[in-house]
C-alpha atoms as a PDB file:
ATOM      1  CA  UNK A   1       3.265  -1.191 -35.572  1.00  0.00           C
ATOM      2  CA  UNK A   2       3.848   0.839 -32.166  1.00  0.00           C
ATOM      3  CA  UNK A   3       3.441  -1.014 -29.023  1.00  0.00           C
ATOM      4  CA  UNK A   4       1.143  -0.670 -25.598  1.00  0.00           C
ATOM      5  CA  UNK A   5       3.430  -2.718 -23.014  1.00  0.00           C
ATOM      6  CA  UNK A   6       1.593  -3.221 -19.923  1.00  0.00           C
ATOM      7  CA  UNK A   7       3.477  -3.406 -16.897  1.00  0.00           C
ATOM      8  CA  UNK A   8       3.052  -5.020 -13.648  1.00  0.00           C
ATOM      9  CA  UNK A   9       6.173  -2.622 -11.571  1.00  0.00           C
ATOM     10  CA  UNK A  10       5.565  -5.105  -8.383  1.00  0.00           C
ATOM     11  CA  UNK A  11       6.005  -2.679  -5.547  1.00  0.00           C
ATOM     12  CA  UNK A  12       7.238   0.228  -7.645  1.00  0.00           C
ATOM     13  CA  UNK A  13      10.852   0.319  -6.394  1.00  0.00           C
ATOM     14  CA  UNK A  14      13.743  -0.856  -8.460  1.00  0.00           C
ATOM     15  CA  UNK A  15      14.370  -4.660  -6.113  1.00  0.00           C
ATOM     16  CA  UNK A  16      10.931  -4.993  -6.504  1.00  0.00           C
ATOM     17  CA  UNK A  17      10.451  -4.708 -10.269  1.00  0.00           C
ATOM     18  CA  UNK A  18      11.534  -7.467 -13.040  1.00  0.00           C
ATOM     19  CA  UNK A  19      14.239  -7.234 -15.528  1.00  0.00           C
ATOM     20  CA  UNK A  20      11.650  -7.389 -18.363  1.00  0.00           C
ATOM     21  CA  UNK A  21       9.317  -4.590 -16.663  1.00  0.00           C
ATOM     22  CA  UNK A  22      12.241  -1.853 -16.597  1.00  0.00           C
ATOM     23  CA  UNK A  23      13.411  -2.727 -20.190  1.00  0.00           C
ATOM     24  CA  UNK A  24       9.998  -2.266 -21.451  1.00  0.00           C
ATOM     25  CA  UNK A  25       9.779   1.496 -19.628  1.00  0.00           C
ATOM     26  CA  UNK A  26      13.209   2.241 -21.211  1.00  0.00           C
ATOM     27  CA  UNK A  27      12.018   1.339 -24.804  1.00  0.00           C
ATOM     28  CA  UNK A  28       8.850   4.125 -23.837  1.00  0.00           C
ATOM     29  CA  UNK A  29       7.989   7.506 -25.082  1.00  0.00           C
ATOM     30  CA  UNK A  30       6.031   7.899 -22.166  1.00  0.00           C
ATOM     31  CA  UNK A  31       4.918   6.395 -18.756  1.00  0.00           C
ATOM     32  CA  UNK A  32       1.227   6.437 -18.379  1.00  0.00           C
ATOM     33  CA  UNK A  33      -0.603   5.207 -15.194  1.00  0.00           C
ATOM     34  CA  UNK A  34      -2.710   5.612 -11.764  1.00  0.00           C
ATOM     35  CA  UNK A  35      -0.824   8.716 -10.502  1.00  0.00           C
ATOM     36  CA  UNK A  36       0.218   6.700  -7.107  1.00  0.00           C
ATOM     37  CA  UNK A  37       1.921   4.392  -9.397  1.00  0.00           C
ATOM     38  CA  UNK A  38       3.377   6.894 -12.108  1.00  0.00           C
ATOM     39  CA  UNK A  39       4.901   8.607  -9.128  1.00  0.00           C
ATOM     40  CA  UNK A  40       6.557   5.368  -8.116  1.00  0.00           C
ATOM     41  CA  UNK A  41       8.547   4.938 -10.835  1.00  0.00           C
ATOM     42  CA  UNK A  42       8.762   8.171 -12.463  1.00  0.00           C
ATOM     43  CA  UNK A  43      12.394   9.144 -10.041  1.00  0.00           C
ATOM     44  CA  UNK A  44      13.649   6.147 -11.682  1.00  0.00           C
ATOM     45  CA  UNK A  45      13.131   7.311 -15.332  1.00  0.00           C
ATOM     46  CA  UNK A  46      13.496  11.256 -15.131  1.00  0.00           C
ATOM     47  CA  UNK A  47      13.655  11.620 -18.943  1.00  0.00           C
ATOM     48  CA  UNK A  48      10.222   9.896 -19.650  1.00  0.00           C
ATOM     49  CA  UNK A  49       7.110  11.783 -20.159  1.00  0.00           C
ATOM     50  CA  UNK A  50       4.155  11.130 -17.939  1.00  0.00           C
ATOM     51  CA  UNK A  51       0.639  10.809 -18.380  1.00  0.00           C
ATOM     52  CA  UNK A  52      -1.421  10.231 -15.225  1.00  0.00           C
ATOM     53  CA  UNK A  53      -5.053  10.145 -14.355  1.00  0.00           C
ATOM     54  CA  UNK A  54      -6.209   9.956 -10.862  1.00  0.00           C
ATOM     55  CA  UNK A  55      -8.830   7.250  -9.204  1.00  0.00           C
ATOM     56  CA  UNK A  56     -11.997   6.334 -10.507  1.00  0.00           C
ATOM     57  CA  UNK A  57     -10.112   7.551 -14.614  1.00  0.00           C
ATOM     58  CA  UNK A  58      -9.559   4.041 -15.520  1.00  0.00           C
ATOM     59  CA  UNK A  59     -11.270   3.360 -18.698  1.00  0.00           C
ATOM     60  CA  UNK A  60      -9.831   7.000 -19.533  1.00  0.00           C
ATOM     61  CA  UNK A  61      -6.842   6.049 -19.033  1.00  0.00           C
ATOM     62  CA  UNK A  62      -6.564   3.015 -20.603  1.00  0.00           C
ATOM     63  CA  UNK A  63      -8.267   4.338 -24.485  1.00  0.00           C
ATOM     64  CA  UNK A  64      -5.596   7.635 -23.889  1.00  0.00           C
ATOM     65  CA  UNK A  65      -2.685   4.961 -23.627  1.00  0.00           C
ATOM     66  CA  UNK A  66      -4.217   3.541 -26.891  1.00  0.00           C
ATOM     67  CA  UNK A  67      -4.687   6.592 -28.117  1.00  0.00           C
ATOM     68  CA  UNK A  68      -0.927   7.682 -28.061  1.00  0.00           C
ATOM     69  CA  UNK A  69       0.426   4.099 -28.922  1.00  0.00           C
ATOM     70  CA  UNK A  70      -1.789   4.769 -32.163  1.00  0.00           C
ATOM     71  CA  UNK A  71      -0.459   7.938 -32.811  1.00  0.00           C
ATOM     72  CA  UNK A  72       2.967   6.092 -33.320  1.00  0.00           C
ATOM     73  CA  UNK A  73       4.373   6.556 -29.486  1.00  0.00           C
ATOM     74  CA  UNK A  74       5.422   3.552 -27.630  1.00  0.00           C
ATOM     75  CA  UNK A  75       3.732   3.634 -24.163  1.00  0.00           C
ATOM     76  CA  UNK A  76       4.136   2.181 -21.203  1.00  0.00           C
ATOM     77  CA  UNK A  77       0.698   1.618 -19.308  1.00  0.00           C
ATOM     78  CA  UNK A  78       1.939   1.112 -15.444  1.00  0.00           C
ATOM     79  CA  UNK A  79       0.145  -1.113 -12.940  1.00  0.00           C
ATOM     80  CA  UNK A  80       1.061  -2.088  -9.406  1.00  0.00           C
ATOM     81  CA  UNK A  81       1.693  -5.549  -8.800  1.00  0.00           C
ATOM     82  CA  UNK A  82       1.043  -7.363 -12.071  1.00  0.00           C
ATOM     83  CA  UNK A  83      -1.219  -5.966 -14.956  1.00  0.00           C
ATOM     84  CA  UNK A  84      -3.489  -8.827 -15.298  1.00  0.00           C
ATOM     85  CA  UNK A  85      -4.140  -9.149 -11.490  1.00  0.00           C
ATOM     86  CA  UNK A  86      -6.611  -6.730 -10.786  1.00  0.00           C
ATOM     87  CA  UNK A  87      -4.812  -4.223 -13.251  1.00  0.00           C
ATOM     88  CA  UNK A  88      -5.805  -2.669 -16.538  1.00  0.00           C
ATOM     89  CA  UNK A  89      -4.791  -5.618 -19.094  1.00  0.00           C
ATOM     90  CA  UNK A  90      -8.578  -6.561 -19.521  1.00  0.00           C
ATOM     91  CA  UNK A  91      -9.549  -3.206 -19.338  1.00  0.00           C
ATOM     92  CA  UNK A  92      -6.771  -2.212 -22.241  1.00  0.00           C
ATOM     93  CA  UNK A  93      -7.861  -5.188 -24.670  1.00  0.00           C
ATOM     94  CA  UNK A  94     -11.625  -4.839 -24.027  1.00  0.00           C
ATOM     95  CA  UNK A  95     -11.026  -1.037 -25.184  1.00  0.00           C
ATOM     96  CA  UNK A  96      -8.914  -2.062 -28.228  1.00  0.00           C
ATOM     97  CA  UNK A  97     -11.595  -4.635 -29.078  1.00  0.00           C
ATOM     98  CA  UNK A  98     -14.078  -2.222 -29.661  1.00  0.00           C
ATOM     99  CA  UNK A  99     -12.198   0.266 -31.800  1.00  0.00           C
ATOM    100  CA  UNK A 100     -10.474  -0.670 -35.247  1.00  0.00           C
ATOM    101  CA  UNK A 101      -8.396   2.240 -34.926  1.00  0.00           C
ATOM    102  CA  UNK A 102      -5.985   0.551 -32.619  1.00  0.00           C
ATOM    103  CA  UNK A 103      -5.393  -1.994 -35.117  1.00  0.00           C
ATOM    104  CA  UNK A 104      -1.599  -1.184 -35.605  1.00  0.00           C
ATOM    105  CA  UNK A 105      -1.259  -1.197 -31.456  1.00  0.00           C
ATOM    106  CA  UNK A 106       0.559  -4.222 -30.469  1.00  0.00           C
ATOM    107  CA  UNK A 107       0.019  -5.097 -27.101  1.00  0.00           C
ATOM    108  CA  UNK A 108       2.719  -6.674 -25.024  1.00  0.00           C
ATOM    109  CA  UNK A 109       1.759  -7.883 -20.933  1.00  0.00           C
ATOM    110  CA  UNK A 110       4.631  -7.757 -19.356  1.00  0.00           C
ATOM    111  CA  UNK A 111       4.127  -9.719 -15.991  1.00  0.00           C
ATOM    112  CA  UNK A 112       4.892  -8.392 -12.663  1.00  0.00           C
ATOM    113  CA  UNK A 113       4.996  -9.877  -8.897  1.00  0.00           C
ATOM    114  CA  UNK A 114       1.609  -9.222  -7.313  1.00  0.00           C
ATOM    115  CA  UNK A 115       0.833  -8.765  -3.887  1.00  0.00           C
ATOM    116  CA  UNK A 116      -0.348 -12.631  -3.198  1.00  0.00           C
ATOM    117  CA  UNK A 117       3.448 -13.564  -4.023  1.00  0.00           C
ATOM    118  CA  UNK A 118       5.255 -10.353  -2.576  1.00  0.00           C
ATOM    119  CA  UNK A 119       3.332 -10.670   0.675  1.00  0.00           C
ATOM    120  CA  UNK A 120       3.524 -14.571   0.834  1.00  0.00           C
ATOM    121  CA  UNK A 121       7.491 -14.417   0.540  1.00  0.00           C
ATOM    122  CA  UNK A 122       7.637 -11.835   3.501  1.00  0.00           C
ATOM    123  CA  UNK A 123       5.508 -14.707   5.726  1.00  0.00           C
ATOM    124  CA  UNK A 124       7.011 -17.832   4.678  1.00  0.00           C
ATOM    125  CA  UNK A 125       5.241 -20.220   1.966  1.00  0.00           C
ATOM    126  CA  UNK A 126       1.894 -19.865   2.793  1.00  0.00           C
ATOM    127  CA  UNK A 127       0.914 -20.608  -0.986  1.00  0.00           C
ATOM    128  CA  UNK A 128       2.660 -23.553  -1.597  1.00  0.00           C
ATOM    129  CA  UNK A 129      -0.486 -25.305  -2.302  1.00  0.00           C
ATOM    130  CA  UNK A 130      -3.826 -24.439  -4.084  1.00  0.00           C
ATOM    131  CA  UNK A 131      -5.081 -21.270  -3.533  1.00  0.00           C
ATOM    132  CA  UNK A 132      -7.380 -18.394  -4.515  1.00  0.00           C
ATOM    133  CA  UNK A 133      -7.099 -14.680  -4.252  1.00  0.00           C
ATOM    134  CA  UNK A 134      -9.861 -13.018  -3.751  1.00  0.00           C
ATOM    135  CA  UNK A 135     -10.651  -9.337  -3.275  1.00  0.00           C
ATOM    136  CA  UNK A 136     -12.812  -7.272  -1.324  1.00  0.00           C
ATOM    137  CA  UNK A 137     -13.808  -4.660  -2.771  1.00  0.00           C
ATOM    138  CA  UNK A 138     -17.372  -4.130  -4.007  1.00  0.00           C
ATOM    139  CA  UNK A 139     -16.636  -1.010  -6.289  1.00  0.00           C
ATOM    140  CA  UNK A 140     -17.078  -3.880  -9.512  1.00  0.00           C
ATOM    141  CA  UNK A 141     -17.935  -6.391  -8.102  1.00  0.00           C
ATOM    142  CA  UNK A 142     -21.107  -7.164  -5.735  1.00  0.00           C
ATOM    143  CA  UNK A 143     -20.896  -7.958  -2.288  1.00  0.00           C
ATOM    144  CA  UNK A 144     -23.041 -11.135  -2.780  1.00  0.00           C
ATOM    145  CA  UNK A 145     -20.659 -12.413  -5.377  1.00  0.00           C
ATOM    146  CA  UNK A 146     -17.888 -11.676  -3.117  1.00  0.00           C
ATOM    147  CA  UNK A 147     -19.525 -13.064   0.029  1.00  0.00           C
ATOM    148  CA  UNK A 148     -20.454 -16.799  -2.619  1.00  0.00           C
ATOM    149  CA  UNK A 149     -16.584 -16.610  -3.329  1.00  0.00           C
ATOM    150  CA  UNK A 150     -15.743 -16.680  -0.039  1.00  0.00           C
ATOM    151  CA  UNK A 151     -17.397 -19.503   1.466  1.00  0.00           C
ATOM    152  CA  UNK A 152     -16.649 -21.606  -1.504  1.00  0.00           C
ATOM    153  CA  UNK A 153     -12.846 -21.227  -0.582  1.00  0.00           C
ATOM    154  CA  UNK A 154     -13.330 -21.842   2.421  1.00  0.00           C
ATOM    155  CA  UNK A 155     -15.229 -24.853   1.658  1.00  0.00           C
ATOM    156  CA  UNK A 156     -12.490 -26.035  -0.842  1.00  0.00           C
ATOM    157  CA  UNK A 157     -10.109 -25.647   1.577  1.00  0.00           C
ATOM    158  CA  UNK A 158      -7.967 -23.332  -0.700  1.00  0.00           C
ATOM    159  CA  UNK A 159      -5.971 -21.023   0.947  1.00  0.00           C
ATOM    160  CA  UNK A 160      -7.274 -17.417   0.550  1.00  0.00           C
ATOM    161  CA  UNK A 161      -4.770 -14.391  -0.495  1.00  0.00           C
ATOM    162  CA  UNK A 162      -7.181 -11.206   0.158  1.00  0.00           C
ATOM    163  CA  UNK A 163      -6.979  -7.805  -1.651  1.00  0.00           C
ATOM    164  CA  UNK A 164      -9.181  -4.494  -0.439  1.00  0.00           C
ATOM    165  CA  UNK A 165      -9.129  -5.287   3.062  1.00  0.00           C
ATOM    166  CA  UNK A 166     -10.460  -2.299   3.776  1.00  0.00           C
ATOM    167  CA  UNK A 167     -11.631   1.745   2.525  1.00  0.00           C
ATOM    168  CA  UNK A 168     -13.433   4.638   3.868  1.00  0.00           C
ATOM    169  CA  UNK A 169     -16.554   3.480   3.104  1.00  0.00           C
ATOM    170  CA  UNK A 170     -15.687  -0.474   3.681  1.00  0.00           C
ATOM    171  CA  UNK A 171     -14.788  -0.234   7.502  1.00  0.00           C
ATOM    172  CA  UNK A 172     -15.661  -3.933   8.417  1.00  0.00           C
ATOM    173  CA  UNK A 173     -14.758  -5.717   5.028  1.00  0.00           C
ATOM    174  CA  UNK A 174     -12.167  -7.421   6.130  1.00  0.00           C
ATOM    175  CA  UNK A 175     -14.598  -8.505   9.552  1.00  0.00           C
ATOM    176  CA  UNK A 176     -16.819  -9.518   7.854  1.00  0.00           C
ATOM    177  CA  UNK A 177     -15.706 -12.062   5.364  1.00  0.00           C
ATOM    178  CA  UNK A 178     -13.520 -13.395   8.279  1.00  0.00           C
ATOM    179  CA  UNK A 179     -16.742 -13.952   9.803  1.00  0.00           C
ATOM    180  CA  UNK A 180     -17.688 -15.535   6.535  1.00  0.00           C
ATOM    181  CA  UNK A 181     -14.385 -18.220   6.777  1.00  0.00           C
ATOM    182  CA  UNK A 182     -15.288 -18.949  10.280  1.00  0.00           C
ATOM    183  CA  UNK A 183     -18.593 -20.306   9.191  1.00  0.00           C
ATOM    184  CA  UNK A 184     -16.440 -22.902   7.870  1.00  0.00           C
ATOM    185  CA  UNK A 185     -12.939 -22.452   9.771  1.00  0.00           C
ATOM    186  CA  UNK A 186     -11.282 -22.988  12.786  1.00  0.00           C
ATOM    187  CA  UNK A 187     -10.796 -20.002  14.853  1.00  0.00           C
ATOM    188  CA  UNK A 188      -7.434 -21.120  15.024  1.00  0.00           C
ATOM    189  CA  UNK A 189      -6.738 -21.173  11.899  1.00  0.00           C
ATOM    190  CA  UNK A 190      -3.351 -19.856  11.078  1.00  0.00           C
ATOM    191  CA  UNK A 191      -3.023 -16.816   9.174  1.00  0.00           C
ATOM    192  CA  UNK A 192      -1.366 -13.835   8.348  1.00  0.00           C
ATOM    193  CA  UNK A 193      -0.855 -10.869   7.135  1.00  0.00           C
ATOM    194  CA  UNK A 194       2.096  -8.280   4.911  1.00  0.00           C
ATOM    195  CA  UNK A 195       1.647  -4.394   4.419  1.00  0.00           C
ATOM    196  CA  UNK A 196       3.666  -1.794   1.760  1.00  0.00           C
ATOM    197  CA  UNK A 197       4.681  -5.107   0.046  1.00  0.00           C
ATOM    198  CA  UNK A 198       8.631  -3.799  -1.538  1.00  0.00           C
ATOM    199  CA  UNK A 199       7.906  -0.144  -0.341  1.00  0.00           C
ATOM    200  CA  UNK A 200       9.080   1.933   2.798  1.00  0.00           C
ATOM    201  CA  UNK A 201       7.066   0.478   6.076  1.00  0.00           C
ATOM    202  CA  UNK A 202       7.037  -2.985   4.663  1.00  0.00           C
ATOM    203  CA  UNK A 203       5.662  -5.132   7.491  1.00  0.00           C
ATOM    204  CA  UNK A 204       4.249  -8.390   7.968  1.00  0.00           C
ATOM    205  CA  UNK A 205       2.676 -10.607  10.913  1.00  0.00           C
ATOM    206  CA  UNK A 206       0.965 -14.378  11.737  1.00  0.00           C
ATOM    207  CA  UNK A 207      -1.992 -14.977  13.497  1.00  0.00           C
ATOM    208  CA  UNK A 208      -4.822 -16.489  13.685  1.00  0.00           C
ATOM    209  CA  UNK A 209      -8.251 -16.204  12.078  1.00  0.00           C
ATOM    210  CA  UNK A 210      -9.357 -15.050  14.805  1.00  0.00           C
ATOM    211  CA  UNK A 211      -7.132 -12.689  15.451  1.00  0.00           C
ATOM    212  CA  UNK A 212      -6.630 -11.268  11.411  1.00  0.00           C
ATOM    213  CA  UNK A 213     -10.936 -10.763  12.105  1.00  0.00           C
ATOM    214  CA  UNK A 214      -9.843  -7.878  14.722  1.00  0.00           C
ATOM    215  CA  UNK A 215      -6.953  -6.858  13.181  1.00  0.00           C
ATOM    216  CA  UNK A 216      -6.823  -2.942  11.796  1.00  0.00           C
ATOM    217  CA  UNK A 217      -5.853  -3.757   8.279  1.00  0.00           C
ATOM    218  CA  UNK A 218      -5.665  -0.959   5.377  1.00  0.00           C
ATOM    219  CA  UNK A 219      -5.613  -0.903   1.598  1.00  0.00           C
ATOM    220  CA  UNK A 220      -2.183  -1.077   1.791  1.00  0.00           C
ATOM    221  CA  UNK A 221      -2.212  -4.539   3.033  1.00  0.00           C
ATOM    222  CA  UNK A 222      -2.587  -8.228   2.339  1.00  0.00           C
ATOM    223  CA  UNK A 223      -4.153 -11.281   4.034  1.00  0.00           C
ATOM    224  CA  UNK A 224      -3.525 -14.917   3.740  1.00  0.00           C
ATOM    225  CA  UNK A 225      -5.772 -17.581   5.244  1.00  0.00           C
ATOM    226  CA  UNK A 226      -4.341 -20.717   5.501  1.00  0.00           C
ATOM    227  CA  UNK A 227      -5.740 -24.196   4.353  1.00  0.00           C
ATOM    228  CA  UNK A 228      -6.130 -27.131   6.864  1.00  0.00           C
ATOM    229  CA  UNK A 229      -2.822 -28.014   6.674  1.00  0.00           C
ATOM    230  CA  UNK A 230      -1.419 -24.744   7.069  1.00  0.00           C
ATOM    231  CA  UNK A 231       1.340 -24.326  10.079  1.00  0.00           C
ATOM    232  CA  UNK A 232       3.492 -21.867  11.930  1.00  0.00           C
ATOM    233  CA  UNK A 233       6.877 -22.866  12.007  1.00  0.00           C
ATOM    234  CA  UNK A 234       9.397 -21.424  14.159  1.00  0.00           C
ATOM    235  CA  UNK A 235      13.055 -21.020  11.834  1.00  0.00           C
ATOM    236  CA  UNK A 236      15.863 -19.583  13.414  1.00  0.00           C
ATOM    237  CA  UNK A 237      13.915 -17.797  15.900  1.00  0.00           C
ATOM    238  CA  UNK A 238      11.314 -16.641  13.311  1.00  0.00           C
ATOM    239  CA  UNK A 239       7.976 -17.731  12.961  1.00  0.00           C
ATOM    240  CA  UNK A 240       7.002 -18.612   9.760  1.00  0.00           C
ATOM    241  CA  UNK A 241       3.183 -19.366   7.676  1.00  0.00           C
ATOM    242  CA  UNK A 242       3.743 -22.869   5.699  1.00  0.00           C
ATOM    243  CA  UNK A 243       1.341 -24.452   3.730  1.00  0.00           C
ATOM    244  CA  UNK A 244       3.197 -27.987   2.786  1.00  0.00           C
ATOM    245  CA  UNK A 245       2.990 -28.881  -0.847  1.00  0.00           C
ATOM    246  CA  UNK A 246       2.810 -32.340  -0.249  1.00  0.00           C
ATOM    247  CA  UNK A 247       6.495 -33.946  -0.026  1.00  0.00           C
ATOM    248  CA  UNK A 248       7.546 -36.775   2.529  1.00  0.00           C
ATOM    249  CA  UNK A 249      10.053 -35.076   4.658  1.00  0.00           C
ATOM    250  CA  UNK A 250      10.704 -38.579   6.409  1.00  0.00           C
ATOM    251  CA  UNK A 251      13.079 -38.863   8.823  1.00  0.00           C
ATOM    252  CA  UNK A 252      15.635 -36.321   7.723  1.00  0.00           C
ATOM    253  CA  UNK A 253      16.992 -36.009  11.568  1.00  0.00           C
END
């Protein structure tokens, strides 16, 4: 049996990426992926073959990958982030489900750190507590669905990680569903937001929901909405988004 790992490569770069995510790519015949992502990690494994599709080749992509693992290769399908956050794992077993043919694939998730977590650690803790991640794009899924989503966080006083901020033909997404949140939230409501998560022109900066509804955001970033309890909290010199778990500090002075 030949094996389909699926790998989550974090921000593509070799801090960002997990132990278990660059053994799996050295066990591969070849790298296959989203061409952005392919070209990430292909400097760091010059000796592996590449397959790569461009946008919009997903379901392609993923029965190819199949395809070759089938064939007796050992392939290593590449997401960003993690695989089974808005990457190709369902994608890859809904394929294989169909077809009996990939029978002898065995296919192995191999987790990676998603933006939610890679952006939260460049704010503070701003996830400490419950929370949802929720993305805006409408490309799958519709903009009523995402719109319901958003006011029930909001409601449930989660705080909100949010992918797809924003694309050519989504100008205002990120506007509007902070329009959305203030339905329910204070304007003041502190926030935040990190951009090239582990890449070159990593970034990040707190604000309010007020403010993240005017900021110029791009696909390349992440926002985080903060719960009632959220806080800024100033450590050496740096402010920093905290949602608090919960614990009695007490008097610790």
């Amino acid at each position: 049996m030949t094996t389909l790992f699926l790998i989550g490569i974090g921000g593509g770069n070799a801090d960002g990426m997990t132990q278990a995510a660059r053994m799996a790519i050295e066990r591969a015949d070849i790298i296959a992926g989203y061409t952005t992502y392919t070209d990430l990690v292909a400097p760091l494994f010059p000796d592996k073959e590449i397959y790569a599709t461009g946008m919009m080749k997903e379901a392609e992509r993923c029965e190819h990958a199949l395809h070759l693992a089938a064939e007796g290769k050992t392939v290593a399908l590449v997401c960003s982030g993690d695989a089974g956050v808005y990457g190709m794992a369902s994608l890859v077993y809904e394929i294989a489900a169909q077809n009996d043919v990939f029978s002898a694939v065995e296919i192995e998730v191999v987790p990676g750190v998603t933006a939610a977590l890679g952006g939260a650690a460049l704010l503070g803790a701003p996830l400490s507590h419950d929370f949802c991640v929720i993305s805006l794009s409408n490309l799958l899924t519709p903009q009523e669905t995402i719109e319901k989503r958003l006011r029930a966080a909001a409601l449930g006083d989660f705080c909100i990680a949010l992918y797809n901020p924003r694309s050519k033909n989504r100008p205002d997404a990120l506007r509007n569903a902070c329009h959305i949140l203030l339905e329910t939230l204070p304007p003041e409501t502190p926030c935040g937001w990190a951009k090239n998560i582990s890449r070159a022109g990593e970034e990040s900066h707190i604000c309010t929901l007020a403010e993240l509804a005017e900021s110029d955001l791009d696909m390349f970033c992440t926002a985080f909405i903060g719960n009632s309890t959220t806080k800024i909290l100033r450590i050496n010199g740096t402010e920093k988004l905290v949602t608090p778990r919960g614990y009695s500090t007490g008097d610790l002075s």
